[in-house]
C-alpha atoms as a PDB file:
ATOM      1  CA  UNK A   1      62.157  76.915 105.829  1.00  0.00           C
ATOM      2  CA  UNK A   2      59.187  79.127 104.738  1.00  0.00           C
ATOM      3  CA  UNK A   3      55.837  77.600 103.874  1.00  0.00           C
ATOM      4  CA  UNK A   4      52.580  78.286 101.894  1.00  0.00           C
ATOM      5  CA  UNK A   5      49.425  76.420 101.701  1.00  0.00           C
ATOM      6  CA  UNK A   6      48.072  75.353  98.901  1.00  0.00           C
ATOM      7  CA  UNK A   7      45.093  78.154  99.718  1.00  0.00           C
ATOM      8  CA  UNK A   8      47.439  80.669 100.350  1.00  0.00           C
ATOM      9  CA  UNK A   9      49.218  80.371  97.161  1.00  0.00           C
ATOM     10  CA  UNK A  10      46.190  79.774  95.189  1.00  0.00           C
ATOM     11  CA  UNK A  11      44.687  83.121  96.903  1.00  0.00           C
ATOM     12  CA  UNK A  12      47.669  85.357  96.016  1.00  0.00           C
ATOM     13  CA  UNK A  13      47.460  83.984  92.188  1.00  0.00           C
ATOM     14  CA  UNK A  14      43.908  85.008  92.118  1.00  0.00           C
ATOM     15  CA  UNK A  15      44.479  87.976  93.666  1.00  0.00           C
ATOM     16  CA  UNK A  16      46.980  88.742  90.649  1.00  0.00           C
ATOM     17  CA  UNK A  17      49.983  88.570  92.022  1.00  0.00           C
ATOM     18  CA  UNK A  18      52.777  87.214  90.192  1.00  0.00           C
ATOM     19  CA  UNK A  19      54.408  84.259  91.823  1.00  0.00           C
ATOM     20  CA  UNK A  20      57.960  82.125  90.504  1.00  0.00           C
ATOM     21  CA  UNK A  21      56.394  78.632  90.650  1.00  0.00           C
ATOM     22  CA  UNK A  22      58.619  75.885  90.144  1.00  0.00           C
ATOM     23  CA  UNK A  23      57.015  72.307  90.132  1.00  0.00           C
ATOM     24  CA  UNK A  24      59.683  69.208  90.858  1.00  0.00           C
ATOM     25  CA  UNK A  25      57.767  66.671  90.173  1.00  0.00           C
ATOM     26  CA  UNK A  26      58.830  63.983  87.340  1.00  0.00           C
ATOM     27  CA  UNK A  27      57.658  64.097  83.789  1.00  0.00           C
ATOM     28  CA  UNK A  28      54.552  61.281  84.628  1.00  0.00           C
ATOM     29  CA  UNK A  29      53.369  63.518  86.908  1.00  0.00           C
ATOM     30  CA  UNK A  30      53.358  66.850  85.788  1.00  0.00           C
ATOM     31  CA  UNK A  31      51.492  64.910  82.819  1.00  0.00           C
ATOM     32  CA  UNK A  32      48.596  65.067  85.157  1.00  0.00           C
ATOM     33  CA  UNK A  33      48.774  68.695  85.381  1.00  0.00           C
ATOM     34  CA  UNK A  34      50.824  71.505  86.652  1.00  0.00           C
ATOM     35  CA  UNK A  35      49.638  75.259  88.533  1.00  0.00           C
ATOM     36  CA  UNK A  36      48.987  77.521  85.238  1.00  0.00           C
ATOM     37  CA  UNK A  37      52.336  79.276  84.953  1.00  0.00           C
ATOM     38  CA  UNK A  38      55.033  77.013  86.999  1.00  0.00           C
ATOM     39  CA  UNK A  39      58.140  76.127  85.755  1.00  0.00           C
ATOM     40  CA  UNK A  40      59.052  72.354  85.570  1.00  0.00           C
ATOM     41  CA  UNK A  41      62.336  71.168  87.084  1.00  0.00           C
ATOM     42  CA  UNK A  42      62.560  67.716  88.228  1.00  0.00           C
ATOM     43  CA  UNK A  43      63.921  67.622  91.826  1.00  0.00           C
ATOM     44  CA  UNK A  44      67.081  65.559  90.166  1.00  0.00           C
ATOM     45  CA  UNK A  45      67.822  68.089  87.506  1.00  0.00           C
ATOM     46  CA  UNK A  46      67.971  71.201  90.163  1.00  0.00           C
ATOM     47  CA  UNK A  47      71.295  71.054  90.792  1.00  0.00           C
ATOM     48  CA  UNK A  48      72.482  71.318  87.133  1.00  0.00           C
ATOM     49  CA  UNK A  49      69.974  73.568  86.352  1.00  0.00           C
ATOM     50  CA  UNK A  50      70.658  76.097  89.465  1.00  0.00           C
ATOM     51  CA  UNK A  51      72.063  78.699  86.077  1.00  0.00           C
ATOM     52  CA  UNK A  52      67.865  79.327  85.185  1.00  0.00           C
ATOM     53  CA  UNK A  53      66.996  80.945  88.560  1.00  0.00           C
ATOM     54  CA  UNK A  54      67.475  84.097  89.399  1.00  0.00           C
ATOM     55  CA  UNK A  55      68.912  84.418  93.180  1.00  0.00           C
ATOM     56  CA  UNK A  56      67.449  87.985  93.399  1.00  0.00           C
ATOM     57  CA  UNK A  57      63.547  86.831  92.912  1.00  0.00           C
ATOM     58  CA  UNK A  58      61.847  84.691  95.612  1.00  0.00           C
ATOM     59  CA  UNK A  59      60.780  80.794  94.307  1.00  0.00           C
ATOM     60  CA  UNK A  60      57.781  79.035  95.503  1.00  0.00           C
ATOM     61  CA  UNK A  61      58.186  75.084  95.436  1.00  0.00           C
ATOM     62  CA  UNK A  62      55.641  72.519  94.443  1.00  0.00           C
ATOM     63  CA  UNK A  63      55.569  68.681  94.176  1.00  0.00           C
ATOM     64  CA  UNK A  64      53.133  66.246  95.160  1.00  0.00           C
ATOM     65  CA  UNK A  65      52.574  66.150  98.533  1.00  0.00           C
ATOM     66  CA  UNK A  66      55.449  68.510  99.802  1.00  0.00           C
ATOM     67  CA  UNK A  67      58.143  66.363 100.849  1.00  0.00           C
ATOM     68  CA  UNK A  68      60.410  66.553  97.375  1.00  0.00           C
ATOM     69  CA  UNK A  69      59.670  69.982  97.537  1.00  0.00           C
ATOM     70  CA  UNK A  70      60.686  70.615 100.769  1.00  0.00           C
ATOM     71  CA  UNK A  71      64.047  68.708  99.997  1.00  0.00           C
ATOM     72  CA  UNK A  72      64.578  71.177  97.178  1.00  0.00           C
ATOM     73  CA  UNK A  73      63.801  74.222  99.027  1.00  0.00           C
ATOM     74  CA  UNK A  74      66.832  73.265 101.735  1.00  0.00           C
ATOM     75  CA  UNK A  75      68.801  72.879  99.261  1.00  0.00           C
ATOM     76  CA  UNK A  76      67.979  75.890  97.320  1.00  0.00           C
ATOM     77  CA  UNK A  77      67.978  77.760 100.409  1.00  0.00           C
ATOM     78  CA  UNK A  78      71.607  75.989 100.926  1.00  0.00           C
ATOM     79  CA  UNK A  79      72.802  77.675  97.897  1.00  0.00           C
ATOM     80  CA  UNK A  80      71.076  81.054  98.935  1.00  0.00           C
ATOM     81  CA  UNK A  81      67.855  81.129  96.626  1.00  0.00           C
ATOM     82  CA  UNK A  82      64.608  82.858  98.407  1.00  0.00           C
ATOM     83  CA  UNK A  83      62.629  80.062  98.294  1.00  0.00           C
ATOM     84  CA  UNK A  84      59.042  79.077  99.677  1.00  0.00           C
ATOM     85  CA  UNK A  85      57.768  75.604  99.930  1.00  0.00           C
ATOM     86  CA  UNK A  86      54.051  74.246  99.322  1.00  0.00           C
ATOM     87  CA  UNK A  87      52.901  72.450 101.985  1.00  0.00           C
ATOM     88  CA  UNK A  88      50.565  69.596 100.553  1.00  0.00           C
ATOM     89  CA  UNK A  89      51.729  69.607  97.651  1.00  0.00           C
ATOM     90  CA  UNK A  90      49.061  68.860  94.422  1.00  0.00           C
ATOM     91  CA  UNK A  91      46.873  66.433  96.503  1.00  0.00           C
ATOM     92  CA  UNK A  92      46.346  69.818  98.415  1.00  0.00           C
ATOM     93  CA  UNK A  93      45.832  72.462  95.529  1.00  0.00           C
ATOM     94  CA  UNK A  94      42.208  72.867  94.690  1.00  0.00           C
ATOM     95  CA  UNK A  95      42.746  75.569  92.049  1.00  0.00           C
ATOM     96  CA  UNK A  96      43.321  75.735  88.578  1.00  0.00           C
ATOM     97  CA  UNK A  97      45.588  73.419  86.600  1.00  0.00           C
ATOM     98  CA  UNK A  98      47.260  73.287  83.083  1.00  0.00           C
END
C-alpha cells in the first residue's frame, strides 16, 4: 500500500497541486473539521458508494489516525482504485482545515 505523510500531502496542496482527498471518518468527526477540499465517505458507506470514484484518477485516504484509512485503501486497492493512504491521520495534519 502507498503512503503519504501528513507533511507530504499538506506540501503538495500548498504547492498547488490538485489532490482527490477522500476523508472516512464518521459524521462526529468530520464535524471537527475536514482538509479544505476532501470528499466525505464514511469507511462503511465505501462499498456502496464505489459508483462516485473514478478508477482512472489516483485517491488519497484520510481518517483519524490512519488505521480506517488504511483498511479502505486495501480495499479500494482490492477493487483496483489508485489509492494513497495518510499515515497519521488528522492527529498528524498540521495544515489547514474546513
Amino acid at each position: 500500500m502507498k503512503e503519504i505523510t501528513a507533511s507530504e500531502l499538506e506540501k503538495r496542496l500548498d504547492e498547488g497541486q490538485h489532490v482527490n482527498m477522500i476523508d472516512v471518518r464518521e459524521d462526529d468527526e468530520i464535524a471537527t473539521g475536514k482538509v479544505i477540499g476532501a470528499i466525505h465517505i464514511p469507511l462503511g458507506e465505501i462499498p456502496a458508494r464505489l459508483d462516485e470514484l473514478d478508477k482512472t484518477k489516483p485517491y488519497t485516504l484520510i481518517c483519524r489516525s490512519g488505521g480506517r484509512s488504511g483498511r479502505a485503501a486495501e480495499f479500494l486497492e482490492e477493487e483496483g482504485y489508485d489509492v494513497t493512504n495518510m499515515t497519521g491521520g488528522m492527529l498528524s495534519w498540521q495544515g489547514p482545515i474546513e
